[in-house]
N, C-alpha and C. Protein backbone atom coordinates (compact mmCIF):
# COMPACT_ATOMS: atom_id res chain seq x y z
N UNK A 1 164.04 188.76 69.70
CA UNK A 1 164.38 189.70 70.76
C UNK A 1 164.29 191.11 70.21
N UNK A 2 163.57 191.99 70.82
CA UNK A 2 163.64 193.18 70.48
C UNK A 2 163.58 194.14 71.75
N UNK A 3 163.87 195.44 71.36
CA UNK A 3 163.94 196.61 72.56
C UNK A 3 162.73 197.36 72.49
N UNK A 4 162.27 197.98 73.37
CA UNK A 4 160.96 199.27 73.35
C UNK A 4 161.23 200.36 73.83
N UNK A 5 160.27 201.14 73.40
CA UNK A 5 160.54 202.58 74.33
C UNK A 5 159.36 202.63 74.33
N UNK A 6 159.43 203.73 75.39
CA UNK A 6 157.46 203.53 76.22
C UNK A 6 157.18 205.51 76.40
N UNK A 7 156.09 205.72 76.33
CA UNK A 7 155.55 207.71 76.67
C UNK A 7 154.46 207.05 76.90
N UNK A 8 154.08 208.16 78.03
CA UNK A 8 152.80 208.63 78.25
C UNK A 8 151.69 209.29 76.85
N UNK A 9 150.44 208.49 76.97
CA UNK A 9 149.55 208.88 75.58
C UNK A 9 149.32 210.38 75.67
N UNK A 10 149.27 211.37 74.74
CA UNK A 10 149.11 212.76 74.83
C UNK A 10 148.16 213.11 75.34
N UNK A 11 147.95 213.59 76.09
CA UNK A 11 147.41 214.36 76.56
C UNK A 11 146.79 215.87 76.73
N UNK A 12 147.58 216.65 76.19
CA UNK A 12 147.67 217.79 76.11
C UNK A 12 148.66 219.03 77.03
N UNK A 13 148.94 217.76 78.35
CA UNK A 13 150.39 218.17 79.40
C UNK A 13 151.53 218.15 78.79
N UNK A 14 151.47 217.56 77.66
CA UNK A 14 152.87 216.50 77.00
C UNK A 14 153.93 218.34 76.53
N UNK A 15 154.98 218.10 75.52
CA UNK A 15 155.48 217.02 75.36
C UNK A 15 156.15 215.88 75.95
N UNK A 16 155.90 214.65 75.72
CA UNK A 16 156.53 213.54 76.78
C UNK A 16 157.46 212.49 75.74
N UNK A 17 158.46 212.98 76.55
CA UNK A 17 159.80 212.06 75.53
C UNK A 17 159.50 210.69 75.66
N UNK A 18 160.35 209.78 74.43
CA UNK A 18 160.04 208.48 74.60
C UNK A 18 161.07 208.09 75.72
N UNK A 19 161.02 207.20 76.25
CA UNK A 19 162.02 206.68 77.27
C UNK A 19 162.01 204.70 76.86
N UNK A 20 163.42 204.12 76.47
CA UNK A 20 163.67 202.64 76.89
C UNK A 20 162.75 202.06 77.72
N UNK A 21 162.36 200.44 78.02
CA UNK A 21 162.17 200.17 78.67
C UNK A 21 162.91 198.99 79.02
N UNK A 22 163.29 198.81 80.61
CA UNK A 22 163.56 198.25 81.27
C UNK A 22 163.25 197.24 82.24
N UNK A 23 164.01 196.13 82.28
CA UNK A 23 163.46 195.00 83.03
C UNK A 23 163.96 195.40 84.93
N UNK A 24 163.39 195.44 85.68
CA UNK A 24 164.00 195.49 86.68
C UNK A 24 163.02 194.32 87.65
N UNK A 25 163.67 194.35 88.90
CA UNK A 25 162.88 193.22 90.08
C UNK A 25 161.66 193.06 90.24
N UNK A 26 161.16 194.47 89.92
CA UNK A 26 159.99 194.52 90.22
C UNK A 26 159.04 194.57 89.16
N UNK A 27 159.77 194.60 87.82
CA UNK A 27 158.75 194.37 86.49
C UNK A 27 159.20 195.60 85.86
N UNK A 28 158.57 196.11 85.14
CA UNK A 28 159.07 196.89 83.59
C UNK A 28 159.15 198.31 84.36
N UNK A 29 159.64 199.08 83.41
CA UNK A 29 160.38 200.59 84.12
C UNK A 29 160.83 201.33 83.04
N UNK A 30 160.73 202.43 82.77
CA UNK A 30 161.04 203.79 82.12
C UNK A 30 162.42 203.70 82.46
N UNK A 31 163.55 203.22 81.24
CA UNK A 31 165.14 203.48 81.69
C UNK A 31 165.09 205.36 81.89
N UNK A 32 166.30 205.68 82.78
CA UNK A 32 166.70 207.02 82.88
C UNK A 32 168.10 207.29 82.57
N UNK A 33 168.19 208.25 82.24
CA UNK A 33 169.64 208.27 82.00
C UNK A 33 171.11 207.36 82.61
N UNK A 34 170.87 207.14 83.35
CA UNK A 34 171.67 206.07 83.56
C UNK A 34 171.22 204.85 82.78
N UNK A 35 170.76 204.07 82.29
CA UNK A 35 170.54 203.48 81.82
C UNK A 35 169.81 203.69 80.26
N UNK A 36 170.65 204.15 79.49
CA UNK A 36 169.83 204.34 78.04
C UNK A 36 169.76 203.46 77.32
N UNK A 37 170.58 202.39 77.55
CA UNK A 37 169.92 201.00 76.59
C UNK A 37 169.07 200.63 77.04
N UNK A 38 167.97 200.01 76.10
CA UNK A 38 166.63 199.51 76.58
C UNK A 38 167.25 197.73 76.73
N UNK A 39 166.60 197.32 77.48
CA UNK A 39 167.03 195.66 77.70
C UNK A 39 165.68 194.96 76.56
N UNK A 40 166.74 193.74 76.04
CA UNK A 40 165.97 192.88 75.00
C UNK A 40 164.93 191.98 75.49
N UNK A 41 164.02 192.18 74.91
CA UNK A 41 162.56 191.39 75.40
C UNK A 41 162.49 190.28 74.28
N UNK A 42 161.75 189.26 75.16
CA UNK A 42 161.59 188.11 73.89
C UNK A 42 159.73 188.14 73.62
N UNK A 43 159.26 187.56 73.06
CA UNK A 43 157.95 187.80 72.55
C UNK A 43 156.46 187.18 73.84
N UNK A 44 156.98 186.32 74.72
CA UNK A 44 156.16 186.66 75.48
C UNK A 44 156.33 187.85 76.76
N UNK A 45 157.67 188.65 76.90
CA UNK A 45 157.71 189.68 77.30
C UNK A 45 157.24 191.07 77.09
N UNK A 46 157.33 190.73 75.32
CA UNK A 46 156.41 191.85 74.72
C UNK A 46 155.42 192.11 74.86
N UNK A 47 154.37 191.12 74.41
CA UNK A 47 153.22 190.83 74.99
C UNK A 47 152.58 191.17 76.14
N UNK A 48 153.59 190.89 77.80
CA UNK A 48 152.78 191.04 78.49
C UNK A 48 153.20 192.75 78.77
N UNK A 49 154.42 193.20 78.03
CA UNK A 49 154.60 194.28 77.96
C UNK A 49 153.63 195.51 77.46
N UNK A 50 153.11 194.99 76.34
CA UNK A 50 152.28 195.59 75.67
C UNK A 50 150.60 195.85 76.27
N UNK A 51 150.54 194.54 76.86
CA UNK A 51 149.18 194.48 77.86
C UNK A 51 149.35 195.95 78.54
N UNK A 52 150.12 195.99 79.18
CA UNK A 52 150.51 196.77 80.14
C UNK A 52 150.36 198.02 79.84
N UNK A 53 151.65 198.44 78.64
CA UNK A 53 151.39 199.62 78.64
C UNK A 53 149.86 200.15 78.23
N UNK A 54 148.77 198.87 77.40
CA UNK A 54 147.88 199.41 77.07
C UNK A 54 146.74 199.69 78.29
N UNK A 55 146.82 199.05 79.04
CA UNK A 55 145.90 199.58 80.49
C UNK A 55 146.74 200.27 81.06
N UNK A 56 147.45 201.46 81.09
CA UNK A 56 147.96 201.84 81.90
C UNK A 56 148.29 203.38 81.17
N UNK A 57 147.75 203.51 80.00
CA UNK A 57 147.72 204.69 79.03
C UNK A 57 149.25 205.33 78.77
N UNK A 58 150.24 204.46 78.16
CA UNK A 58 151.53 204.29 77.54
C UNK A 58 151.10 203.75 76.07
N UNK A 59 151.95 204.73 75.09
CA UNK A 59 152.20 204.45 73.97
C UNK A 59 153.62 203.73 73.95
N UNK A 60 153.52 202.66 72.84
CA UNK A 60 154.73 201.67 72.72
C UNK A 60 155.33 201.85 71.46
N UNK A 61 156.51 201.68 71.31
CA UNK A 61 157.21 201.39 69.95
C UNK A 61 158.07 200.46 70.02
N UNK A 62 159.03 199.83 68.85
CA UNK A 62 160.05 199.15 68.43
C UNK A 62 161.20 200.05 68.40
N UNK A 63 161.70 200.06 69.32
CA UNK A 63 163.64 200.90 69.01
C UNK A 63 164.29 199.94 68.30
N UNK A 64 164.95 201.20 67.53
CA UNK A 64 165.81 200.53 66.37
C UNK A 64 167.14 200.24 66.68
């Protein structure tokens, strides 16, 4: 189980903070201040997490 945080790839508009990501009803989501813990993903969540952010031009990391 691990957490992520997700930005927009630079661009040159940036700077763009990292933001948590979040599980919600409708599938993954940029937490906002109300919500600053990122929710724990298990490894096929990551995965399809990662798909994602990569067609969709989001850089991903591991929060510590």
């Amino acid at each position: 189980m691990a957490r992520f945080q997700a930005r927009p790839r630079e661009d040159g508009l940036g700077p763009y903070r990292w933001a948590h990501v979040v599980k919600t009803p409708q599938g993954f989501a940029q937490g906002t201040i109300y919500h600053q813990s990122g929710d724990e993903f298990d490894e096929a969540e990551a995965r399809e997490l990662r798909a994602l952010c990569d067609r969709m031009g989001f850089e991903l990391r591991r929060a510590s």
